[in-house]
C-alpha atoms as a PDB file:
ATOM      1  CA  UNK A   1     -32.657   2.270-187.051  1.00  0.00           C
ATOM      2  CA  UNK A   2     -35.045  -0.647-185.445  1.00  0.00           C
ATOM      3  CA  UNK A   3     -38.657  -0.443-187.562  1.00  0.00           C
ATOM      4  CA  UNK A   4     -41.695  -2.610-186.229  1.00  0.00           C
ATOM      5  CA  UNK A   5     -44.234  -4.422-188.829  1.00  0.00           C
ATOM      6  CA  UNK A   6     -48.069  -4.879-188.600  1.00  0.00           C
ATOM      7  CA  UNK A   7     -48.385  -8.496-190.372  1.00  0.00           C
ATOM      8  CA  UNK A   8     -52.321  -9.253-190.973  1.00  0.00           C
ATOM      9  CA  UNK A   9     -53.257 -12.327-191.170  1.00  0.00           C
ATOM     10  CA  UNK A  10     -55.427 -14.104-193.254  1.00  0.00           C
ATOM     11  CA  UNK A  11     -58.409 -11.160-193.202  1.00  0.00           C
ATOM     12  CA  UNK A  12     -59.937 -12.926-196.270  1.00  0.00           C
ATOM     13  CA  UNK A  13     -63.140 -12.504-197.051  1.00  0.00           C
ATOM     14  CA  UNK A  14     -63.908 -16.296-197.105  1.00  0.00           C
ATOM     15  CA  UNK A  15     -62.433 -16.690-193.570  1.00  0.00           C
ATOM     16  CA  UNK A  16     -64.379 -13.441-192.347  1.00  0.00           C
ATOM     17  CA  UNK A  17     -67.679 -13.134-194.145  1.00  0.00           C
ATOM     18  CA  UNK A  18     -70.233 -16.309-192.871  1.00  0.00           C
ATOM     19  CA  UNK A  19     -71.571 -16.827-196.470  1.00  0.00           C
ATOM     20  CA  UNK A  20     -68.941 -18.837-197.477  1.00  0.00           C
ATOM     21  CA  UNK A  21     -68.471 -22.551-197.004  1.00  0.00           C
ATOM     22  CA  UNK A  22     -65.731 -22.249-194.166  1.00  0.00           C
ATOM     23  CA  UNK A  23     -68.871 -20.912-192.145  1.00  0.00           C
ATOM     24  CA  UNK A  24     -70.968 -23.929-193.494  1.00  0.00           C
ATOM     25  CA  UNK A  25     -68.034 -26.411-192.426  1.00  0.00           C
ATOM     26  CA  UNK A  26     -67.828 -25.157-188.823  1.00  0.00           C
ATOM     27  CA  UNK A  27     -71.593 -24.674-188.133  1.00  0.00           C
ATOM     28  CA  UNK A  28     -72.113 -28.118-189.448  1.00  0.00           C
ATOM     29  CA  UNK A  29     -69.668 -29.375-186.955  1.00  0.00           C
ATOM     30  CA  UNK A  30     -70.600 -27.016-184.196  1.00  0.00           C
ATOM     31  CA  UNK A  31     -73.720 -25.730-184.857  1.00  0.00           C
ATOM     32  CA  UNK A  32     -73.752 -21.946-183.004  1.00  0.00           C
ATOM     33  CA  UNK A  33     -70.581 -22.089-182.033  1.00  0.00           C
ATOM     34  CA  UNK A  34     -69.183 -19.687-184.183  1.00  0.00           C
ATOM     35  CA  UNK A  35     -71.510 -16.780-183.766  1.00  0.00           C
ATOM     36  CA  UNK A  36     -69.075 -15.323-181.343  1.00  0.00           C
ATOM     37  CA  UNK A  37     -66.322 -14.955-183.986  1.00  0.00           C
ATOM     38  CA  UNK A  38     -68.531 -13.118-186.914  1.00  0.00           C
ATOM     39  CA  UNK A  39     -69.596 -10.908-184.145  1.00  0.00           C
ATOM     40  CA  UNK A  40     -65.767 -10.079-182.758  1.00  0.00           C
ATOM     41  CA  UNK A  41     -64.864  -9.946-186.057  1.00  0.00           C
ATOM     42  CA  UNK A  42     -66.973  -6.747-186.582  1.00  0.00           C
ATOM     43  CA  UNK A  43     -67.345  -5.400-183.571  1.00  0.00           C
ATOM     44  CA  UNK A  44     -63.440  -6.199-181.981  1.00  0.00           C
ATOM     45  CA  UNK A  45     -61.638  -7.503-184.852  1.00  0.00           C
ATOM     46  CA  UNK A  46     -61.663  -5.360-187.630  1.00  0.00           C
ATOM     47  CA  UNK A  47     -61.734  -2.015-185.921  1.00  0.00           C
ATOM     48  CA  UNK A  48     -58.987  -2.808-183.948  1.00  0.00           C
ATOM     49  CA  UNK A  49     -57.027  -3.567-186.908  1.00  0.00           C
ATOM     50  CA  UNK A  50     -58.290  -0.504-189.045  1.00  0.00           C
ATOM     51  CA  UNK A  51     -56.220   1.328-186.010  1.00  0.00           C
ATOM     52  CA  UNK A  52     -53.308  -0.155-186.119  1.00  0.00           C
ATOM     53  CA  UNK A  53     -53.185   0.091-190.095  1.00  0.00           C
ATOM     54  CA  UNK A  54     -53.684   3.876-189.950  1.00  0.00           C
ATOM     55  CA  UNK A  55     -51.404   4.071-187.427  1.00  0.00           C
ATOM     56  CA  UNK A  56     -48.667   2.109-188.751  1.00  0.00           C
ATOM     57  CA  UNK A  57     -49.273   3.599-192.021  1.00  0.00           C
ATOM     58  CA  UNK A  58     -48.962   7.187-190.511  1.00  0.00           C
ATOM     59  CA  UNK A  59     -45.786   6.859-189.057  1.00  0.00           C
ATOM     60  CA  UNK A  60     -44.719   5.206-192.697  1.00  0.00           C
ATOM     61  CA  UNK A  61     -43.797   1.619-190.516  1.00  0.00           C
ATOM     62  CA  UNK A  62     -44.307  -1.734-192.881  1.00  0.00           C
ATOM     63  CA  UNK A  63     -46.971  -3.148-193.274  1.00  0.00           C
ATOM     64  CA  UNK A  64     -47.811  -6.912-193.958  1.00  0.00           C
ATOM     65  CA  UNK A  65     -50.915  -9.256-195.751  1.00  0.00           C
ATOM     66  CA  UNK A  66     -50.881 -12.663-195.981  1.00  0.00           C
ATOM     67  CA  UNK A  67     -53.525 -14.622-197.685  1.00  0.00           C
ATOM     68  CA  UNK A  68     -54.364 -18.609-197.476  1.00  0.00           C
ATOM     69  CA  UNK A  69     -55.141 -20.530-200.638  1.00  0.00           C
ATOM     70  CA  UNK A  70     -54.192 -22.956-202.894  1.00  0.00           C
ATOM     71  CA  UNK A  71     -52.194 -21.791-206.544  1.00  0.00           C
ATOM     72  CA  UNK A  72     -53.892 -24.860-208.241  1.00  0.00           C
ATOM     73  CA  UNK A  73     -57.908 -24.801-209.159  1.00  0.00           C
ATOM     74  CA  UNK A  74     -58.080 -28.284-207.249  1.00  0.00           C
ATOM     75  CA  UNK A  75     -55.986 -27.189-204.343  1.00  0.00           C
ATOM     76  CA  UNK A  76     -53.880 -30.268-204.640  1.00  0.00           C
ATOM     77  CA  UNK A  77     -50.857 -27.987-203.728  1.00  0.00           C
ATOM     78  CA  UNK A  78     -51.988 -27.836-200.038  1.00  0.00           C
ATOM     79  CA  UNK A  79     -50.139 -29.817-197.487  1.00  0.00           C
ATOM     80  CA  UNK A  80     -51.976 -33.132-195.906  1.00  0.00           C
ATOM     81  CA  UNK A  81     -53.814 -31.252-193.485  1.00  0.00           C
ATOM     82  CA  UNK A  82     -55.683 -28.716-195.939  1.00  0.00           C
ATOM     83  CA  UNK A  83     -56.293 -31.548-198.073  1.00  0.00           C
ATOM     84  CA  UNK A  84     -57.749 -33.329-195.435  1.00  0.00           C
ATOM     85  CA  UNK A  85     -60.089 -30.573-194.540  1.00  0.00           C
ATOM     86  CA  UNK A  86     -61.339 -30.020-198.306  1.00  0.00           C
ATOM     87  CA  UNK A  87     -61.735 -33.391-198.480  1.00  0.00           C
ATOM     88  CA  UNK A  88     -63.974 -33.759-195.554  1.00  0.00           C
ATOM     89  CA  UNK A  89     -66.050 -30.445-196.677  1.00  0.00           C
ATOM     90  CA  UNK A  90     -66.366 -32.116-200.480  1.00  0.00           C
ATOM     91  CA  UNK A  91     -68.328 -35.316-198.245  1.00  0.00           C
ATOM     92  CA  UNK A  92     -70.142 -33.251-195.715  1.00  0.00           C
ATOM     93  CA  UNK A  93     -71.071 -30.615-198.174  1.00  0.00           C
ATOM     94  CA  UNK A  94     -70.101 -31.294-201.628  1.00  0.00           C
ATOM     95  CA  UNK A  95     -67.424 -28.112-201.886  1.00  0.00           C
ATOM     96  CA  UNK A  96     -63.782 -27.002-200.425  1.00  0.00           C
ATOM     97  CA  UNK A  97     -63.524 -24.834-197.616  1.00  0.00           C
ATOM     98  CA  UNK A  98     -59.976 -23.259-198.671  1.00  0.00           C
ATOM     99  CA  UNK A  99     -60.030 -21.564-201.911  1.00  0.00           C
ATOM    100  CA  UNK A 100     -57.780 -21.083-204.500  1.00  0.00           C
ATOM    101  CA  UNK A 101     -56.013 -17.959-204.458  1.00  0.00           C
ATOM    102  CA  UNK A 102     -57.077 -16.872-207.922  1.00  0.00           C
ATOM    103  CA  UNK A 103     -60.929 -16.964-206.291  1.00  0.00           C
ATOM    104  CA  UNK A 104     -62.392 -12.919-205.273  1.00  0.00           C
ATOM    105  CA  UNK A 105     -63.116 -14.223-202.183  1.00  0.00           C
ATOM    106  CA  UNK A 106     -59.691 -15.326-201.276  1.00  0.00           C
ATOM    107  CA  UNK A 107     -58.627 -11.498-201.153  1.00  0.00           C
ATOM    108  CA  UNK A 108     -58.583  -8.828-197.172  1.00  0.00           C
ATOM    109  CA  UNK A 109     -62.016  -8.087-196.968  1.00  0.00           C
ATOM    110  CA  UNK A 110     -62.515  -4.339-198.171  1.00  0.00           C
ATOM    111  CA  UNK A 111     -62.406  -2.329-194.359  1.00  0.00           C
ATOM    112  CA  UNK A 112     -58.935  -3.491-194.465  1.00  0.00           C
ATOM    113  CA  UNK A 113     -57.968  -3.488-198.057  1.00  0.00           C
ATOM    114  CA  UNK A 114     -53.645  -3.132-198.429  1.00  0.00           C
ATOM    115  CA  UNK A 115     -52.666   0.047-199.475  1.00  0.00           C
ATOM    116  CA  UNK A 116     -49.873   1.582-201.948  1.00  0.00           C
ATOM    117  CA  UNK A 117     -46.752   0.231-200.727  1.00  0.00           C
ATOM    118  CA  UNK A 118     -48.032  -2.806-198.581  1.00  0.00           C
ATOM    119  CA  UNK A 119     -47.162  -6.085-198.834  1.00  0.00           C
ATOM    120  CA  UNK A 120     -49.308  -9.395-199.942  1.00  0.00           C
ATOM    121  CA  UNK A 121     -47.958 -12.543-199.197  1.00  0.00           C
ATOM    122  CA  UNK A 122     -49.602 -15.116-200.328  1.00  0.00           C
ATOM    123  CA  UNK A 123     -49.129 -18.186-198.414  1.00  0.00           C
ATOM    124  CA  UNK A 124     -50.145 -22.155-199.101  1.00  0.00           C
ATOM    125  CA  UNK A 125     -49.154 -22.928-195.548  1.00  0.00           C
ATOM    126  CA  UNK A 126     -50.371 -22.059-192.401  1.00  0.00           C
ATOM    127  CA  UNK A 127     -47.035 -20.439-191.204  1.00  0.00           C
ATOM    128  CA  UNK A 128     -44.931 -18.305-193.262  1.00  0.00           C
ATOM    129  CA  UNK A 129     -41.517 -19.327-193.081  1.00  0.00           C
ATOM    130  CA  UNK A 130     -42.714 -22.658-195.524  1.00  0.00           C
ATOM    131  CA  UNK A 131     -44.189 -20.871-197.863  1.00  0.00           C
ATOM    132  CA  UNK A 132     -43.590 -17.407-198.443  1.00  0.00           C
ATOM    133  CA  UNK A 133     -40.493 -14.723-198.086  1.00  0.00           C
ATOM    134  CA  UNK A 134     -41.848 -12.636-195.183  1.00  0.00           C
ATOM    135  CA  UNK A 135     -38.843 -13.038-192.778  1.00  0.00           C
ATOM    136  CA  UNK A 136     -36.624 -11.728-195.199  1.00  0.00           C
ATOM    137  CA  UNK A 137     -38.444  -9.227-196.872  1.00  0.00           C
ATOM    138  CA  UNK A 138     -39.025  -7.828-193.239  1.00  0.00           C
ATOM    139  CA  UNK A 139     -35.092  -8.422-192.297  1.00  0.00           C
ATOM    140  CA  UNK A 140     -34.863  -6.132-195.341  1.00  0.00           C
ATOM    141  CA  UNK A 141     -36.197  -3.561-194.309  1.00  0.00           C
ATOM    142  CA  UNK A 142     -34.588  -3.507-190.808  1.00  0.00           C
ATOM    143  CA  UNK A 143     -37.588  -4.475-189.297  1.00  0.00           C
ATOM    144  CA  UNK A 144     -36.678  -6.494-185.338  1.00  0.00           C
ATOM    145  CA  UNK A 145     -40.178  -5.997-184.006  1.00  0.00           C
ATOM    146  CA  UNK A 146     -43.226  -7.608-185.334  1.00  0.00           C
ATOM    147  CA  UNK A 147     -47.329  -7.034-184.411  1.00  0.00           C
ATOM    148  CA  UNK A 148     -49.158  -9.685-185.392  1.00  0.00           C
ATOM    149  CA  UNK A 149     -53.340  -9.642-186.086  1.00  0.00           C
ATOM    150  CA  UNK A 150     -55.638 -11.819-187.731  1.00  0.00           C
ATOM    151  CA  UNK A 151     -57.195 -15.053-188.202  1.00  0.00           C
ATOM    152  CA  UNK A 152     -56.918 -17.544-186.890  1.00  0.00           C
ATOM    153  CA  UNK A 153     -55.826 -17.636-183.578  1.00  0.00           C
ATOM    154  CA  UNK A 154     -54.943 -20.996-182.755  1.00  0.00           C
ATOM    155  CA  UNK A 155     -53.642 -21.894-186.319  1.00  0.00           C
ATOM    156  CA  UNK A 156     -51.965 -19.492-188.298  1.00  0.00           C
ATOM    157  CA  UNK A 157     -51.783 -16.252-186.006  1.00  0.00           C
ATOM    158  CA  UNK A 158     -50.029 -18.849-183.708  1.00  0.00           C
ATOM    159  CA  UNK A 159     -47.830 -20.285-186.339  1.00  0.00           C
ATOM    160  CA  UNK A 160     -47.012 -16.551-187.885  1.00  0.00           C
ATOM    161  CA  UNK A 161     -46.036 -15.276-184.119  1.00  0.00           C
ATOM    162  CA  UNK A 162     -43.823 -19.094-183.185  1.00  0.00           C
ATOM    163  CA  UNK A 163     -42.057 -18.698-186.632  1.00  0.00           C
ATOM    164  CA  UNK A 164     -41.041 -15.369-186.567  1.00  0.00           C
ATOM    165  CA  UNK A 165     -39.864 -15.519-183.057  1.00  0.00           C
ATOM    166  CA  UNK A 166     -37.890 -18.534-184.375  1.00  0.00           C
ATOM    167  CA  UNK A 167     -36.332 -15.909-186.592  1.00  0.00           C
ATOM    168  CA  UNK A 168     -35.326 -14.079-183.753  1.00  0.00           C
ATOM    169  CA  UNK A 169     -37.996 -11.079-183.914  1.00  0.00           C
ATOM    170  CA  UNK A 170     -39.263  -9.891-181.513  1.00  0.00           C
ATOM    171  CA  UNK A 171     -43.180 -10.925-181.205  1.00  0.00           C
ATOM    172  CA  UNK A 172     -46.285  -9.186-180.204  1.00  0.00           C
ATOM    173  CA  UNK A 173     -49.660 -10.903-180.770  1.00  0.00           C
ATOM    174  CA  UNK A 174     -52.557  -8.164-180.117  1.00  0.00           C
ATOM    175  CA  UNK A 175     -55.454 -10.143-178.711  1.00  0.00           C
ATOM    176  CA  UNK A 176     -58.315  -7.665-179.544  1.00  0.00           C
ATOM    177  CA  UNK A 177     -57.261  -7.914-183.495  1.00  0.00           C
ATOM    178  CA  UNK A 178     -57.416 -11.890-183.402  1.00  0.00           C
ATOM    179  CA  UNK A 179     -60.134 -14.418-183.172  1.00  0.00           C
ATOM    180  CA  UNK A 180     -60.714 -18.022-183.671  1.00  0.00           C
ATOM    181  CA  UNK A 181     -64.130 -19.665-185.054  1.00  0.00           C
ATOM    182  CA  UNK A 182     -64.059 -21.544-181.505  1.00  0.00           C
ATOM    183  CA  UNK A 183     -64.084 -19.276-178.303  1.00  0.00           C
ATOM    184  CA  UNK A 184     -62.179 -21.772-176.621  1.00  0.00           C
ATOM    185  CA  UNK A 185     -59.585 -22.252-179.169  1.00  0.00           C
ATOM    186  CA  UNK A 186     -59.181 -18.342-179.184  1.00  0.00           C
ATOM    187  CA  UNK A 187     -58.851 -18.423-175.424  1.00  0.00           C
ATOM    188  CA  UNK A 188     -56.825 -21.395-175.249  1.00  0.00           C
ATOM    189  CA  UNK A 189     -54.009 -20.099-177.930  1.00  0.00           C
ATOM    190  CA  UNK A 190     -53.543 -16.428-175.963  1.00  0.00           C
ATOM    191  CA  UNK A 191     -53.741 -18.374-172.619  1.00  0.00           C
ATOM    192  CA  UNK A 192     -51.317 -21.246-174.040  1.00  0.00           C
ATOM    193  CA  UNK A 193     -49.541 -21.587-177.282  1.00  0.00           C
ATOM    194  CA  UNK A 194     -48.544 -17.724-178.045  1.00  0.00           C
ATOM    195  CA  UNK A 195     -47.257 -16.272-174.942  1.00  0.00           C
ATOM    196  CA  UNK A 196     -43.862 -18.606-175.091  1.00  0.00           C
ATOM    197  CA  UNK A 197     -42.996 -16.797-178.631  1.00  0.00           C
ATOM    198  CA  UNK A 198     -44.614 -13.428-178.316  1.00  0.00           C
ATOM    199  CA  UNK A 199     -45.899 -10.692-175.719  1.00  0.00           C
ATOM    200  CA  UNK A 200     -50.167 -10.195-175.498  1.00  0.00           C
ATOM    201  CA  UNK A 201     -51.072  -6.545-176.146  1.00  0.00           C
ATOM    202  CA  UNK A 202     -54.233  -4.954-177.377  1.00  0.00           C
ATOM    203  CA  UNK A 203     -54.473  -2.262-180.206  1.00  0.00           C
ATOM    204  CA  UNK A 204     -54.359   0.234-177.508  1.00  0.00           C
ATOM    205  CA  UNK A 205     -51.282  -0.896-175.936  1.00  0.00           C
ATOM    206  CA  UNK A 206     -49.407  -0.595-179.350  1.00  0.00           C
ATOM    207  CA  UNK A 207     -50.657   2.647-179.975  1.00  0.00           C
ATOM    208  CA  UNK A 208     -49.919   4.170-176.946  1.00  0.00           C
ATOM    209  CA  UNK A 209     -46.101   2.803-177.076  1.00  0.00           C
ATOM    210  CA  UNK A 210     -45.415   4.826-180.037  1.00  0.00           C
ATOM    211  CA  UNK A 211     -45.818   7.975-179.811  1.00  0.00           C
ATOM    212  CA  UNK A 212     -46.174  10.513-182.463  1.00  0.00           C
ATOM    213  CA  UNK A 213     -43.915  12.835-183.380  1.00  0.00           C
ATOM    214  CA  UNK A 214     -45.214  16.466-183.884  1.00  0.00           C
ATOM    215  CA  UNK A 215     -47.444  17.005-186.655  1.00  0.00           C
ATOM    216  CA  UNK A 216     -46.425  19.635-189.017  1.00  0.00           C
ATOM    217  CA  UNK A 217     -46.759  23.555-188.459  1.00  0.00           C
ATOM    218  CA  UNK A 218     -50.544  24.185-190.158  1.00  0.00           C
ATOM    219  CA  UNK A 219     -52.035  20.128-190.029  1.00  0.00           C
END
């Protein structure tokens, strides 16, 4: 029998709380700009994905982490492009944006925390296939249909939704459970760069496509 996955990605606390020197990075670059995506974040973000975990986790469907980060304390394990971006936050601000993985903040912020029987990939990459076993562990479980959430929308929700349709899944990416620090970028990637590998739903629309079967006599 066909199962569908929720994969989350990236719902780190250093990618979702602005203390942390991702937040620094961007508002250095674009001062403002980002106040949009800590305030979808709470408001559109992580509710919608709260949903679709006790959803998923109701009807006892997989369920999916991944968290960014390097394995070594200097993140030297990165590819080119992460390294680049530490490397420009070490001279703009005198510390890395990514963190290793080993670091509390590089865990899914508490609203969202994986449960018993989840799964936490832990990635070096932006996509998964390069880095971690998530197409197979889902192939595994007979899992053809994937729902992908997170952060962020123009990087890795984009690469996690082009690389599993690669795969051959088949791809939803649920545009009121994603966000990008740029509203533009955000816009640009559902608009743009997603809908070739994957269909655009919201939370709702996943919900509402699976319905429940009846509760038990007495619940």
């Amino acid at each position: 029998m066909s199962r569908t996955a929720l994969v989350v990605v990236d719902m780190q606390e250093y990618f979702c709380r602005p203390g942390h020197a991702v937040a620094r990075f961007i508002e250095l670059s674009a001062p403002g700009a980002a106040d949009w995506y800590w305030q979808r974040l709470t408001t559109t973000v992580v509710p919608a994905i709260a949903r679709l975990l006790a959803d998923f986790r109701s009807r006892a469907e997989p369920v999916v982490f991944t968290e960014f980060g390097s394995r070594t304390p200097d993140g030297s394990d990165l590819p080119g492009w992460a390294r680049r971006h530490n490397e420009m936050a070490m001279s703009a601000l005198g510390e890395r944006i990514y963190l290793p993985l080993s670091d509390p903040a590089a865990r899914v912020i508490p609203e969202l925390a994986p449960a018993a029987g989840d799964v936490v990939a832990q990635k070096a990459t932006s996509g998964p296939l390069a880095g971690t076993d998530i197409a197979a562990t889902l192939r595994a479980a007979g899992v053809e249909s994937v729902v992908v959430t997170g952060v962020v929308t123009d990087v890795c929700v984009t690469g996690m939704a082009r690389e599993l349709a690669d795969s051959d899944f088949d791809v939803r990416v649920v545009a009121d459970a994603c966000a990008a620090p740029l509203r533009e970028s955000h816009e640009w990637a559902l608009r743009v760069a997603i809908p070739t590998f994957a269909t655009i739903v919201t939370a709702a629309d996943v919900i509402a496509a699976r319905p429940h079967s009846a509760a038990p006599a007495g619940l």
